[in-house]
Protein backbone atom coordinates (compact mmCIF):
# COMPACT_ATOMS: atom_id res chain seq x y z
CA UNK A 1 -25.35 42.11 -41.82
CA UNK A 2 -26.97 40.96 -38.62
CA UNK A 3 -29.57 44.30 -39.31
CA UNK A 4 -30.22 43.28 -42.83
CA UNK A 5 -31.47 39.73 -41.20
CA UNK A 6 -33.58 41.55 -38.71
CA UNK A 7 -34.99 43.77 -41.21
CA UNK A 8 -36.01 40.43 -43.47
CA UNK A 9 -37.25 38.40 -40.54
CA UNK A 10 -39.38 42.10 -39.48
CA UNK A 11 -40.67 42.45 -43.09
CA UNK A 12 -42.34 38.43 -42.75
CA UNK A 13 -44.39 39.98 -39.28
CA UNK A 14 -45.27 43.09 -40.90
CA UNK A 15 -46.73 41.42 -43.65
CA UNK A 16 -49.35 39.60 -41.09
CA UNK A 17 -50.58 42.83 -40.61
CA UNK A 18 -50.74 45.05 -43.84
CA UNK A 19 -52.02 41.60 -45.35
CA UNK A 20 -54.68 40.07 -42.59
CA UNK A 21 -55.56 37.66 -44.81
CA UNK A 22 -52.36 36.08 -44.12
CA UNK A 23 -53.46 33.31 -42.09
CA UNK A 24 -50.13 31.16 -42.47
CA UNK A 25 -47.23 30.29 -40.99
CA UNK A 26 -43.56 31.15 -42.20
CA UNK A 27 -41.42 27.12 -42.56
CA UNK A 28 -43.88 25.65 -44.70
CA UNK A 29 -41.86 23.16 -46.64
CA UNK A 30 -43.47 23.33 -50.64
CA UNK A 31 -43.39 19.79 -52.13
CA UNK A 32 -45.65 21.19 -55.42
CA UNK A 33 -47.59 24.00 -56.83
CA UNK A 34 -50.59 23.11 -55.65
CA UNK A 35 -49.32 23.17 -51.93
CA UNK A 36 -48.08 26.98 -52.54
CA UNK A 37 -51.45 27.77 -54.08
CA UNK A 38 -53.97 26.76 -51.29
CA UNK A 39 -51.61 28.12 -48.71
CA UNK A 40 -51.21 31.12 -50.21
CA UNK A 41 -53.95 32.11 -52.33
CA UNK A 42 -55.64 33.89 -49.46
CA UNK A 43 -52.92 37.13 -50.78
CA UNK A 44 -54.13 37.09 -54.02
CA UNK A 45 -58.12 36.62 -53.49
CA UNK A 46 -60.36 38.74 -54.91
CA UNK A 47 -57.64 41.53 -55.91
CA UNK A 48 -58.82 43.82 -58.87
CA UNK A 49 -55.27 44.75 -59.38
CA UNK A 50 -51.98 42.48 -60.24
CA UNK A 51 -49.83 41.88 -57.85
CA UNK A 52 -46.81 40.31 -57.77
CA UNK A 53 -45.17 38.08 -55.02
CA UNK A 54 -41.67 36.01 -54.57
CA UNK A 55 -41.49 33.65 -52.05
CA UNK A 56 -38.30 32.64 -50.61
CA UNK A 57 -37.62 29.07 -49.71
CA UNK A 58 -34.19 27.20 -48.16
CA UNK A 59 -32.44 24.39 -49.06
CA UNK A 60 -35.75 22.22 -47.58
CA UNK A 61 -38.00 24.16 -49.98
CA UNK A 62 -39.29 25.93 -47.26
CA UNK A 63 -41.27 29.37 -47.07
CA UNK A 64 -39.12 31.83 -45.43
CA UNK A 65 -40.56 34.50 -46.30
CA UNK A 66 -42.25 36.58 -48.84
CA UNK A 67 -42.13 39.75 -50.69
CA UNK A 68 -44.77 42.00 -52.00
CA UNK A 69 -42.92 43.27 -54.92
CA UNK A 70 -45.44 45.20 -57.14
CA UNK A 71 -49.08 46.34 -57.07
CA UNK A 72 -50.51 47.30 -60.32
CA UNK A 73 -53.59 48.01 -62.07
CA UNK A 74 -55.92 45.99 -63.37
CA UNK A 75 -54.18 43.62 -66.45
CA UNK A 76 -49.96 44.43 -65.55
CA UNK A 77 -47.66 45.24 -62.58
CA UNK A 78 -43.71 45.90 -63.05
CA UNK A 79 -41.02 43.73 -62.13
CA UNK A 80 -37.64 43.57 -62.74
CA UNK A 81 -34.68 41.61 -61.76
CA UNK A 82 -33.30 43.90 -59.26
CA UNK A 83 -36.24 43.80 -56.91
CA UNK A 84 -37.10 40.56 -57.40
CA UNK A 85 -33.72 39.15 -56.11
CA UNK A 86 -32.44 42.01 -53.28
CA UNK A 87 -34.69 40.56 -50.39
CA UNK A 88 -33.79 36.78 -51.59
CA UNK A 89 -30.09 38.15 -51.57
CA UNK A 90 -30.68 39.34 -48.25
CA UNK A 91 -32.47 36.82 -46.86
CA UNK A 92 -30.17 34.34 -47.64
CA UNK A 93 -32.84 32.17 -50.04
CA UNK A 94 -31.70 29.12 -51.27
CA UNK A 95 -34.25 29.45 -54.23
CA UNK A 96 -37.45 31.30 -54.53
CA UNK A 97 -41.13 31.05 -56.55
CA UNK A 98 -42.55 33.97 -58.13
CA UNK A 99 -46.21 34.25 -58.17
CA UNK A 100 -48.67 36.65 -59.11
CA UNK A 101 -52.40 36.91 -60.03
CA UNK A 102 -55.11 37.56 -63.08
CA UNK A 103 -57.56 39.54 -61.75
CA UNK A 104 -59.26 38.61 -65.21
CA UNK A 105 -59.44 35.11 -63.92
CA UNK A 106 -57.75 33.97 -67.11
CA UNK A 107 -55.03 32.06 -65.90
CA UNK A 108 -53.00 31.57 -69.16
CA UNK A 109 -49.85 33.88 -69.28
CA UNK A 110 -49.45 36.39 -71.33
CA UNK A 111 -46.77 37.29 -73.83
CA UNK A 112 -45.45 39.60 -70.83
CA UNK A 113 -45.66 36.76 -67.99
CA UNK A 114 -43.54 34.47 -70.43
CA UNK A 115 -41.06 37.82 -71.40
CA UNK A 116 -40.37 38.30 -67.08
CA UNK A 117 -40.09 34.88 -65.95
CA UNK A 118 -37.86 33.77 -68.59
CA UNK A 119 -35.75 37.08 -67.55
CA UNK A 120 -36.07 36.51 -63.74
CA UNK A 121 -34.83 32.53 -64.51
CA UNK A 122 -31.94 33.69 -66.37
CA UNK A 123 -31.17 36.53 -63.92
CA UNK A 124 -31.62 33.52 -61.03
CA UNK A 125 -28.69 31.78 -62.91
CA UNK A 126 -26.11 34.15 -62.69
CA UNK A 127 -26.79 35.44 -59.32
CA UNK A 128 -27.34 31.29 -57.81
CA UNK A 129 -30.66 31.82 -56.56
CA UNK A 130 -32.95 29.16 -58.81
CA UNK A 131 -36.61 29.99 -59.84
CA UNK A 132 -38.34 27.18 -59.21
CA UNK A 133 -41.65 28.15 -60.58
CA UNK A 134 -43.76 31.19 -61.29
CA UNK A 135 -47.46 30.48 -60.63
CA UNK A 136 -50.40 32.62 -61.84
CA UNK A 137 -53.06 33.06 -59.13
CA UNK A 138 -56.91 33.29 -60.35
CA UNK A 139 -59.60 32.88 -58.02
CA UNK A 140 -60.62 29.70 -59.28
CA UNK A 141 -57.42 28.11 -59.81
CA UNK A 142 -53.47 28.26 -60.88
CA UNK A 143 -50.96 28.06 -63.64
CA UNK A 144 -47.65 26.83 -63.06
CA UNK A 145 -45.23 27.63 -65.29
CA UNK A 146 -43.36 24.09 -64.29
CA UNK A 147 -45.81 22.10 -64.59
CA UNK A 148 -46.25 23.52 -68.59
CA UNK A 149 -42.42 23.09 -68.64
CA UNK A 150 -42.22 26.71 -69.03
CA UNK A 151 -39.07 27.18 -67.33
């Protein structure tokens, strides 16, 4: 187990530098959406393909780490439960957020974003990891699935 941790804790530095626009720290406590948006945007900027992100948080609601869990093309990325959930598994997350962008800049979700979250909440349930939101990045703004009581 103690490997799996390292591995986790190695995947957070790594990301620093496949993703130099990472310009944040890992313990940032998330109080609302908007706080995980202008912390975090800077991983979905300008992208001309989907990608899709879960953060992990602890019991504090705070950013442990992250996971890149699919790059896509230009309107769709694939996600399922299985990924989303092994690194919160092995990181130990209390809860996580799922978040991923419009490279349309549309940030209404589509029949698809409503179809996955509403899986990856129910999946959360049985395995006792909570989705606490699932925001859509654009480069003008967000959508929080939350806040649109969505989840």
């Amino acid at each position: 187990m103690k490997y799996h941790i390292r591995t986790v804790t190695w995947k957070f530095a790594e990301a620093r530098e496949v993703l130099p626009e990472l310009k944040v720290s890992r313990n940032i406590q998330i109080t609302d959406p908007e706080m995980l948006f202008s912390r975090y945007k800077s991983l979905f900027e300008n992208q001309v393909r989907e990608r899709f992100i879960v953060f992990w948080l602890s019991t504090a609601n705070k950013v442990t780490g992250f996971e890149v869990i699919s790059e896509g093309n230009l309107n769709s990325s694939i996600v399922h439960p299985r990924e989303v959930f092994r690194g919160a598994i092995v990181a130990t997350a209390a809860s996580v957020i799922l978040a991923h962008n419009h490279p349309s800049d549309n940030p209404d979700p589509s029949n698809e974003d409503k179809h996955i979250t509403r899986q990856l909440v129910e999946s959360g349930k049985i395995i006792g990891i909570p989705v606490h939101d699932h925001l859509i990045f654009t480069n003008t703004g967000y959508y929080s699935f939350a806040e649109h009581g969505l989840l």
